[in-house]
Structures are given as structure tokens and as C-alpha cells.
PDB file of N, CA and C in Angstrom:
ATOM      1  N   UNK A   1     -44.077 -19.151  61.618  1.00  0.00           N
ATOM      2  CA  UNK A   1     -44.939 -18.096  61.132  1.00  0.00           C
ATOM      3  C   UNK A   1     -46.301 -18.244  61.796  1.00  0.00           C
ATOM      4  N   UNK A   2     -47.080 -17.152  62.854  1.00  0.00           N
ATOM      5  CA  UNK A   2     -48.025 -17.100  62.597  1.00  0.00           C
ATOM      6  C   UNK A   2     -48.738 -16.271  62.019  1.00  0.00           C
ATOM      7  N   UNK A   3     -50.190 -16.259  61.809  1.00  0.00           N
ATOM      8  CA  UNK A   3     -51.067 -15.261  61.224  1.00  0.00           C
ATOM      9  C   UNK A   3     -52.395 -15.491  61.101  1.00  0.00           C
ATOM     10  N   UNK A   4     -53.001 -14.233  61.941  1.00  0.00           N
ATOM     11  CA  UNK A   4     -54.613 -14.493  62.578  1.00  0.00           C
ATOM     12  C   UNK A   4     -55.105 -14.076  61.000  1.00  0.00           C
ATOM     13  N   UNK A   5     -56.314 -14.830  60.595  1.00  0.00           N
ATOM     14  CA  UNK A   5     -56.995 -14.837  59.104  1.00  0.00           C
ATOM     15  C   UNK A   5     -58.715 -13.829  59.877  1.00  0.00           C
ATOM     16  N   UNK A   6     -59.255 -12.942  59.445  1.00  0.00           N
ATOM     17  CA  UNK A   6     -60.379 -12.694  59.547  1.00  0.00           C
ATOM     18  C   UNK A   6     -61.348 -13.594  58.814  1.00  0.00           C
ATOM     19  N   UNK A   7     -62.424 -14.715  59.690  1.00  0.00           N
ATOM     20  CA  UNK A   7     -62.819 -15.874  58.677  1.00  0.00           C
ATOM     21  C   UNK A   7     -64.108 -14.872  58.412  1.00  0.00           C
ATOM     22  N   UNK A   8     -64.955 -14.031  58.464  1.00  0.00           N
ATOM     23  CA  UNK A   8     -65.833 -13.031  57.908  1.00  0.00           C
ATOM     24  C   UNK A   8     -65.430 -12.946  56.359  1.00  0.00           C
ATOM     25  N   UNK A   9     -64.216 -11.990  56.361  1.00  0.00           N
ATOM     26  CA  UNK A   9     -63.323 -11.030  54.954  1.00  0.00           C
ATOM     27  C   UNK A   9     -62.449 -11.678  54.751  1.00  0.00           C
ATOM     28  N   UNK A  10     -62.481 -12.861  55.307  1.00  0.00           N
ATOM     29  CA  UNK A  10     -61.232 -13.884  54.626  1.00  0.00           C
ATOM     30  C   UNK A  10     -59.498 -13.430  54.362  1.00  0.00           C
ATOM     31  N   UNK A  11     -59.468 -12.282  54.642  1.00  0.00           N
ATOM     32  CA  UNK A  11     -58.601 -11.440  55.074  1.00  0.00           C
ATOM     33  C   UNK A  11     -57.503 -11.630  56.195  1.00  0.00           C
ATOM     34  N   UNK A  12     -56.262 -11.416  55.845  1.00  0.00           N
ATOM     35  CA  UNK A  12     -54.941 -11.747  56.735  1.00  0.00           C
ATOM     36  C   UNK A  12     -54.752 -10.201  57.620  1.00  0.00           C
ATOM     37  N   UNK A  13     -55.239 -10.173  59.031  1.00  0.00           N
ATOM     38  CA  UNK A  13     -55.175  -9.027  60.123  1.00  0.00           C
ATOM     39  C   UNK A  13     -54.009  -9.046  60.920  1.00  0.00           C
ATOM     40  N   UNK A  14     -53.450  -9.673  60.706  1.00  0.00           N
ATOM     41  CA  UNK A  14     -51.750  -9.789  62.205  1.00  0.00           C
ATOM     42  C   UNK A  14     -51.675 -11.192  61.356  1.00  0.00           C
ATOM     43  N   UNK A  15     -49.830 -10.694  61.476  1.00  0.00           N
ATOM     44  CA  UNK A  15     -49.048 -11.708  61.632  1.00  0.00           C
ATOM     45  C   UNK A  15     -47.533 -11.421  61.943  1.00  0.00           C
ATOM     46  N   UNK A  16     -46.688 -12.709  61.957  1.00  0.00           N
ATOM     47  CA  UNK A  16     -45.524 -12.375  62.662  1.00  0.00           C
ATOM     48  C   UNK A  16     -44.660 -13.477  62.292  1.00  0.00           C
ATOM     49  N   UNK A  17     -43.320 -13.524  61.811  1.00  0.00           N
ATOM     50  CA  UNK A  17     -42.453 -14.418  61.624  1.00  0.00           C
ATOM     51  C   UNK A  17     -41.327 -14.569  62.297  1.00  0.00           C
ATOM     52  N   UNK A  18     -41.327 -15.685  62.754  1.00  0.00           N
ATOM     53  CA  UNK A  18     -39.912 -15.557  63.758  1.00  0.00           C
ATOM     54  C   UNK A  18     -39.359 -16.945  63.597  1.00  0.00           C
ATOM     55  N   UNK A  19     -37.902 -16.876  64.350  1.00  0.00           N
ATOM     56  CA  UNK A  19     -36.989 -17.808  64.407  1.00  0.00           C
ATOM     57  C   UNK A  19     -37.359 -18.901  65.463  1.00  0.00           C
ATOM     58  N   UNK A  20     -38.537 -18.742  66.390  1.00  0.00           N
ATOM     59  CA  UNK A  20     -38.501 -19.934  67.730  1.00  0.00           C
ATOM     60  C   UNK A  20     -40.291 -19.898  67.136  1.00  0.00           C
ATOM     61  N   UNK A  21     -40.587 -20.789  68.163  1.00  0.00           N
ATOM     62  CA  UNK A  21     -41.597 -20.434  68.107  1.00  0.00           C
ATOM     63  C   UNK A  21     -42.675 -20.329  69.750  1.00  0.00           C
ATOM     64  N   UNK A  22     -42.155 -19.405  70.140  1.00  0.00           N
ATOM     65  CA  UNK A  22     -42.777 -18.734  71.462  1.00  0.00           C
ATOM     66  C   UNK A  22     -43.986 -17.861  71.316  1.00  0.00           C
ATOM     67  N   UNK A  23     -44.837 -17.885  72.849  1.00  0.00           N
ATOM     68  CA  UNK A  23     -46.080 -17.602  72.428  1.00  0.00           C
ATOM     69  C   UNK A  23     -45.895 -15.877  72.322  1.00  0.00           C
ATOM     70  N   UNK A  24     -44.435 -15.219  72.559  1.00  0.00           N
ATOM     71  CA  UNK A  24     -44.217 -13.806  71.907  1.00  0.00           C
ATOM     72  C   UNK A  24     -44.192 -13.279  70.467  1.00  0.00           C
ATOM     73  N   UNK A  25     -44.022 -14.611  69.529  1.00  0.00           N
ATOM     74  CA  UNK A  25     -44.524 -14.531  68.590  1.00  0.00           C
ATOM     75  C   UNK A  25     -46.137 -14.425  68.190  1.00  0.00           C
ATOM     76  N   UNK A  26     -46.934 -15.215  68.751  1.00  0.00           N
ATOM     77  CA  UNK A  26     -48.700 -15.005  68.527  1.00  0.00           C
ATOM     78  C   UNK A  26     -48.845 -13.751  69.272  1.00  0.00           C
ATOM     79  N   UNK A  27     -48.464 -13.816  70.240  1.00  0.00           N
ATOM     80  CA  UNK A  27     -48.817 -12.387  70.857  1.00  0.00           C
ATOM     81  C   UNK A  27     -48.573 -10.892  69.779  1.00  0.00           C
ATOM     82  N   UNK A  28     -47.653 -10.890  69.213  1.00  0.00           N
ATOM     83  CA  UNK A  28     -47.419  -9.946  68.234  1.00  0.00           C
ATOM     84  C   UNK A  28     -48.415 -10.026  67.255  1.00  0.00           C
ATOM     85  N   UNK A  29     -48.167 -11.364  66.729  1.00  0.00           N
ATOM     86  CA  UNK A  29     -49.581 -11.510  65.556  1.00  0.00           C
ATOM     87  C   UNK A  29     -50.893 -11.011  65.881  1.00  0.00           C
ATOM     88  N   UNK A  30     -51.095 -11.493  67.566  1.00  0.00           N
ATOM     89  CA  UNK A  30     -52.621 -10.751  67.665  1.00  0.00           C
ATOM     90  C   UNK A  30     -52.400  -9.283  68.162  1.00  0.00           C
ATOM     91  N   UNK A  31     -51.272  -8.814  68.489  1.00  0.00           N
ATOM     92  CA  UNK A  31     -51.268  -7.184  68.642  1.00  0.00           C
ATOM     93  C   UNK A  31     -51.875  -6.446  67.302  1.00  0.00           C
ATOM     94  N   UNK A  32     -51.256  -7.307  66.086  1.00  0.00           N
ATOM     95  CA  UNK A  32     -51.255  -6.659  64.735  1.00  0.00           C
ATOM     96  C   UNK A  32     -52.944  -6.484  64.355  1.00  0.00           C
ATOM     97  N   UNK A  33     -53.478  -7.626  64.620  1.00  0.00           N
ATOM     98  CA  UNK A  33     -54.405  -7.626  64.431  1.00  0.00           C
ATOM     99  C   UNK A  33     -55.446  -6.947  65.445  1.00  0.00           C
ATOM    100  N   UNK A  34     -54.993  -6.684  66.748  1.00  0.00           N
ATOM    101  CA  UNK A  34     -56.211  -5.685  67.163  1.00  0.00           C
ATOM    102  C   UNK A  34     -55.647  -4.461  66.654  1.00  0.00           C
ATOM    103  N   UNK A  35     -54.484  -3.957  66.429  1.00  0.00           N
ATOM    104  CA  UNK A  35     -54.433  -2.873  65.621  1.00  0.00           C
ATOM    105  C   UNK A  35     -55.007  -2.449  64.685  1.00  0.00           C
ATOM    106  N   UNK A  36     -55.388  -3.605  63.390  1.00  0.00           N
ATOM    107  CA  UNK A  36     -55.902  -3.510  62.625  1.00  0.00           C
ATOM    108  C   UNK A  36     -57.265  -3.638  62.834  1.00  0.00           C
ATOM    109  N   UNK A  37     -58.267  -3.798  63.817  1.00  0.00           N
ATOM    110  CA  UNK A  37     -60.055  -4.148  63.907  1.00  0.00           C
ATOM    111  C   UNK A  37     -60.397  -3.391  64.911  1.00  0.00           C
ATOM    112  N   UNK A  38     -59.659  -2.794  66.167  1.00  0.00           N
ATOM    113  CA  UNK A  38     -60.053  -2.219  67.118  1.00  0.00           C
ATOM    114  C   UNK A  38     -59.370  -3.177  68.387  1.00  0.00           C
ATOM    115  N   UNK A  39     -59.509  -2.319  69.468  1.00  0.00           N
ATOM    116  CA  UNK A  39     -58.589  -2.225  70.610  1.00  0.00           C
ATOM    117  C   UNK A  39     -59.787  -3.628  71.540  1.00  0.00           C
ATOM    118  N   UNK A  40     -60.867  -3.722  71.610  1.00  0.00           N
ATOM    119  CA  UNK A  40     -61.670  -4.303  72.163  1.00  0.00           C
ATOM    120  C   UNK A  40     -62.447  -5.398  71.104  1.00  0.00           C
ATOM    121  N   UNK A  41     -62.394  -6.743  71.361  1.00  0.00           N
ATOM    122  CA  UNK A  41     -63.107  -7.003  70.336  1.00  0.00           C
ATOM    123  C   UNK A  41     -64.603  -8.254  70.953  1.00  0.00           C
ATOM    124  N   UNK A  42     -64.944  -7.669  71.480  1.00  0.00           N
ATOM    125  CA  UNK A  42     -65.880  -8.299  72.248  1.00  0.00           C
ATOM    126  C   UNK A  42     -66.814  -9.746  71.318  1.00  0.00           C
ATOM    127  N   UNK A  43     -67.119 -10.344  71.446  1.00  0.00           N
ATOM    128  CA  UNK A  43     -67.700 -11.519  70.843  1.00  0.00           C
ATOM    129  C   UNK A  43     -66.358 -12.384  69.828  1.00  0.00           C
ATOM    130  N   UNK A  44     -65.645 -11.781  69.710  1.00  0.00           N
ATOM    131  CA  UNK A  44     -64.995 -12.826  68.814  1.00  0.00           C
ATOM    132  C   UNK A  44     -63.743 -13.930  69.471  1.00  0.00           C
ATOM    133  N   UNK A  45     -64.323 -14.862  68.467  1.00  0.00           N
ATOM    134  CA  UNK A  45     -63.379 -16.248  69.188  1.00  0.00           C
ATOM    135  C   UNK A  45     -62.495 -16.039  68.149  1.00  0.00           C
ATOM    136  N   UNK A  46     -61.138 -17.213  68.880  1.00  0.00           N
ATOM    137  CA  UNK A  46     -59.724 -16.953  68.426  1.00  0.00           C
ATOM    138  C   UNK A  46     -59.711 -18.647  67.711  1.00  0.00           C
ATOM    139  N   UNK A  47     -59.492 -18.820  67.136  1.00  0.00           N
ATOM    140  CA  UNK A  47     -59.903 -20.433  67.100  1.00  0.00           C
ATOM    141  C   UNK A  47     -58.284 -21.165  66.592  1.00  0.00           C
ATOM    142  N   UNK A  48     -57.837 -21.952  66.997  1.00  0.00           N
ATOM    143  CA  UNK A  48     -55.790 -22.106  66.712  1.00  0.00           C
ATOM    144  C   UNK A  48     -55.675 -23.624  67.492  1.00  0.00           C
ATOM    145  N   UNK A  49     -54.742 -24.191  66.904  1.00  0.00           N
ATOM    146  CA  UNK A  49     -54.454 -25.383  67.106  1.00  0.00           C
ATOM    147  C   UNK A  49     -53.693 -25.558  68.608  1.00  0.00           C
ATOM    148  N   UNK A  50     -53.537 -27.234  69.069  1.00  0.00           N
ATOM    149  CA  UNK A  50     -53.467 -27.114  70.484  1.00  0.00           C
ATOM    150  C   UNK A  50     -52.193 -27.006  70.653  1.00  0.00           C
ATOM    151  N   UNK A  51     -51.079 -26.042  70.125  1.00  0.00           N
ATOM    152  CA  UNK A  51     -49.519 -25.987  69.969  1.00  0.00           C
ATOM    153  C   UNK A  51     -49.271 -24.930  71.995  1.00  0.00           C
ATOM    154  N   UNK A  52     -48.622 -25.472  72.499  1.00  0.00           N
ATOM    155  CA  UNK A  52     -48.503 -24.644  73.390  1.00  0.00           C
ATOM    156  C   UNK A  52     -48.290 -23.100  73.788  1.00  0.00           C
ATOM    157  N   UNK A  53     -47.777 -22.962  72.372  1.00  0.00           N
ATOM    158  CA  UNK A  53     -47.978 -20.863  72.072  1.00  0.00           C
ATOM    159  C   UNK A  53     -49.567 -20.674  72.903  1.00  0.00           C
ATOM    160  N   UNK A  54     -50.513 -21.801  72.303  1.00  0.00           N
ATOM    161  CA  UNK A  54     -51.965 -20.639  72.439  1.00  0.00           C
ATOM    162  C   UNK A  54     -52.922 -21.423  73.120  1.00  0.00           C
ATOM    163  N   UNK A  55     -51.723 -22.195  74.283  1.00  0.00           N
ATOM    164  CA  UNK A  55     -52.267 -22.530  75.196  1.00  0.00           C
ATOM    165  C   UNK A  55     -51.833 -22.110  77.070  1.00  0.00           C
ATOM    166  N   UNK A  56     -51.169 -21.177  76.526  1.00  0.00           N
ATOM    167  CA  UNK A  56     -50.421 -20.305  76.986  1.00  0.00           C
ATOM    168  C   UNK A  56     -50.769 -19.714  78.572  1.00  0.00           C
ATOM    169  N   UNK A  57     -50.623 -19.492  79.129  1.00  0.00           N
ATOM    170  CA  UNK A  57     -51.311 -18.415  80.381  1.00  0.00           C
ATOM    171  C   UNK A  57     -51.374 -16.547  79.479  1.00  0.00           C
ATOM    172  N   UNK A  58     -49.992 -16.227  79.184  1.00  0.00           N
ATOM    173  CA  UNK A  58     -50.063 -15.233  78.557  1.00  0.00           C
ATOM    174  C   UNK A  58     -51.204 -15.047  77.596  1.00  0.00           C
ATOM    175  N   UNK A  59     -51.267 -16.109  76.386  1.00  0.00           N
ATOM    176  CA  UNK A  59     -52.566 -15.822  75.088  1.00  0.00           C
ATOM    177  C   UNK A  59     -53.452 -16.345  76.204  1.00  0.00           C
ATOM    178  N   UNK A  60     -53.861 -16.330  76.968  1.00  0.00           N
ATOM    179  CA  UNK A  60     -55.338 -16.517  77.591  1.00  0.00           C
ATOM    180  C   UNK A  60     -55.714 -15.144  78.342  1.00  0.00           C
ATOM    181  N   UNK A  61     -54.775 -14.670  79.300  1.00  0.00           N
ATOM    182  CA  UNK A  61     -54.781 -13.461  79.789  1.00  0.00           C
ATOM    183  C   UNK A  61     -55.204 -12.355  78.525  1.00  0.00           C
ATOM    184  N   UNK A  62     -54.093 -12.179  77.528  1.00  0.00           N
ATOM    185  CA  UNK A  62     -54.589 -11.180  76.093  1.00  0.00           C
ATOM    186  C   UNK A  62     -56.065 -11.164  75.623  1.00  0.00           C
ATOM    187  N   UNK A  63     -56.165 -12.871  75.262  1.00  0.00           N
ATOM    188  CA  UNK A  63     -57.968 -12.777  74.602  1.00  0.00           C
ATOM    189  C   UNK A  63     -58.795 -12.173  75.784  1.00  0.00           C
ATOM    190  N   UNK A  64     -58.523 -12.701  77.270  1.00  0.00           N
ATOM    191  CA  UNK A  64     -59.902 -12.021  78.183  1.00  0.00           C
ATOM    192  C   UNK A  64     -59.726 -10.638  77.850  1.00  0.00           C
ATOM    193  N   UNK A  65     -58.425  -9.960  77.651  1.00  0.00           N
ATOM    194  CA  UNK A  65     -58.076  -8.532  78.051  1.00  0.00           C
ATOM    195  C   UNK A  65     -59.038  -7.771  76.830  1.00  0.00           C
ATOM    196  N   UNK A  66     -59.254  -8.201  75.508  1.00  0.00           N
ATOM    197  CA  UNK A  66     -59.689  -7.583  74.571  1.00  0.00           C
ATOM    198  C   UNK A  66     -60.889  -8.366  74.310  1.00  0.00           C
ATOM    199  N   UNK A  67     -61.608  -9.206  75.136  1.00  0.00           N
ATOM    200  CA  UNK A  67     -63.136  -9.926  74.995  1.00  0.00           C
ATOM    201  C   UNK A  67     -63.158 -10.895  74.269  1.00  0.00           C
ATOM    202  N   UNK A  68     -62.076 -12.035  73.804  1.00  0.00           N
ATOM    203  CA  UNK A  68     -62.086 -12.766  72.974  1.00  0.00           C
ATOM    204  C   UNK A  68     -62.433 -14.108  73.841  1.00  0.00           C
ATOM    205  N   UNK A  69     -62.717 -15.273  73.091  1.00  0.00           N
ATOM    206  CA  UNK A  69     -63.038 -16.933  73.319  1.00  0.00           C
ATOM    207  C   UNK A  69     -61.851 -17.236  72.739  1.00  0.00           C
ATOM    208  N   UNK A  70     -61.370 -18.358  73.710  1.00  0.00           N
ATOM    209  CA  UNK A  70     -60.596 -19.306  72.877  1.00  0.00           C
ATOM    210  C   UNK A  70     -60.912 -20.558  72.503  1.00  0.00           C
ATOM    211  N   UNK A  71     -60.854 -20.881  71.188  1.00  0.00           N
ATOM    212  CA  UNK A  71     -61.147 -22.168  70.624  1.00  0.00           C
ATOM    213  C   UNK A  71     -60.235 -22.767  69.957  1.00  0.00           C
ATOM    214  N   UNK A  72     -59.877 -24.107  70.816  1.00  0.00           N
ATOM    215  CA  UNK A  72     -58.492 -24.860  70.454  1.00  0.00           C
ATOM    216  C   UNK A  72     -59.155 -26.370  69.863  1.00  0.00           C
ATOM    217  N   UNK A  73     -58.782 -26.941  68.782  1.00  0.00           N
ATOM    218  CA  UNK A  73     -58.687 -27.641  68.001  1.00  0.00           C
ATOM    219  C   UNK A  73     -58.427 -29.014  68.542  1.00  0.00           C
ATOM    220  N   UNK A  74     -58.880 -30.296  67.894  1.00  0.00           N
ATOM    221  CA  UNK A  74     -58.180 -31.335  68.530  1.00  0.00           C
ATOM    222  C   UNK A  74     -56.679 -31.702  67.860  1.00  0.00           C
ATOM    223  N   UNK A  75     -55.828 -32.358  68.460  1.00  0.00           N
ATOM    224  CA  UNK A  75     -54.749 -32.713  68.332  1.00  0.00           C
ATOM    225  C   UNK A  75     -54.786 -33.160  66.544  1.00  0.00           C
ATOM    226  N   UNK A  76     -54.011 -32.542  65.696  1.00  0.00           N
ATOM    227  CA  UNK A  76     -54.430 -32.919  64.196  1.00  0.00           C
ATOM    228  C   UNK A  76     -54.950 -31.811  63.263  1.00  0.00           C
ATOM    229  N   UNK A  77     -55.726 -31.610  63.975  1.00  0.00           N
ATOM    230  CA  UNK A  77     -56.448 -30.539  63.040  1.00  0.00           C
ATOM    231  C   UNK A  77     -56.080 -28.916  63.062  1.00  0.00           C
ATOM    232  N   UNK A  78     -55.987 -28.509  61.533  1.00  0.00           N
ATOM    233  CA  UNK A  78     -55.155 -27.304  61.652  1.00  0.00           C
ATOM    234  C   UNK A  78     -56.253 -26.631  61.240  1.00  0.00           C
TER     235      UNK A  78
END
């Protein structure tokens, strides 16, 4: 399961449940969620643990595409 949290509205914006866990799963989760805030989201960081989904080439390409930072976690911390 993932699922991007808005830490502002504390609020659940995208998510996605699946059987593997490939970074086509986060990718969906964050589709959901620019669906839900807007198509561009300029200043905002993505912040997610160092699991290889969202360390991805693909989730790096997506955040530049819609103006996002990525901020990955140390090994441990969720």
C-alpha cells in the first residue's frame, strides 16, 4: 500500500494498493494525488523512505515533471 498524506491538511491525496510492490504502484498514488491538488505543484517536496519504488529513475523524472523535491529518509525511518 502506498499513500501520499498532505502534511499541511493532514489529509490522505493519492493512494494505491497493490499486489508487488513496483514503483507503478507510487506512481499511481502520486497521479491520484496531483489529481486531487493540481497538475503542477511547484515548491512541494515528496518526502518517502529509501525503498527502491522512490528511488526510482521513473519517481524522479514524475516529481521534476510536476516541480516537486525529493526527500528520502535514512535507512529506518518511516
Amino acid at each position: 500500500m502506498c499513500f501520499i498524506t498532505d502534511a499541511f491538511s493532514r489529509m490522505i491525496v493519492g493512494w494505491r494498493v497493490a499486489s508487488n510492490m513496483r514503483t507503478t504502484m507510487v506512481l499511481d498514488a502520486l497521479g491520484m494525488a496531483r489529481w486531487s491538488r493540481g497538475v503542477t505543484l511547484p515548491g512541494l517536496r515528496c518526502h518517502s523512505d529509501a525503498d527502491s519504488q522512490f528511488t526510482s529513475v521513473r519517481y524522479g523524472e514524475r516529481l521534476t515533471e510536476i516541480g516537486a523535491a525529493p526527500s528520502i529518509g535514512t535507512v529506518g525511518d518511516s
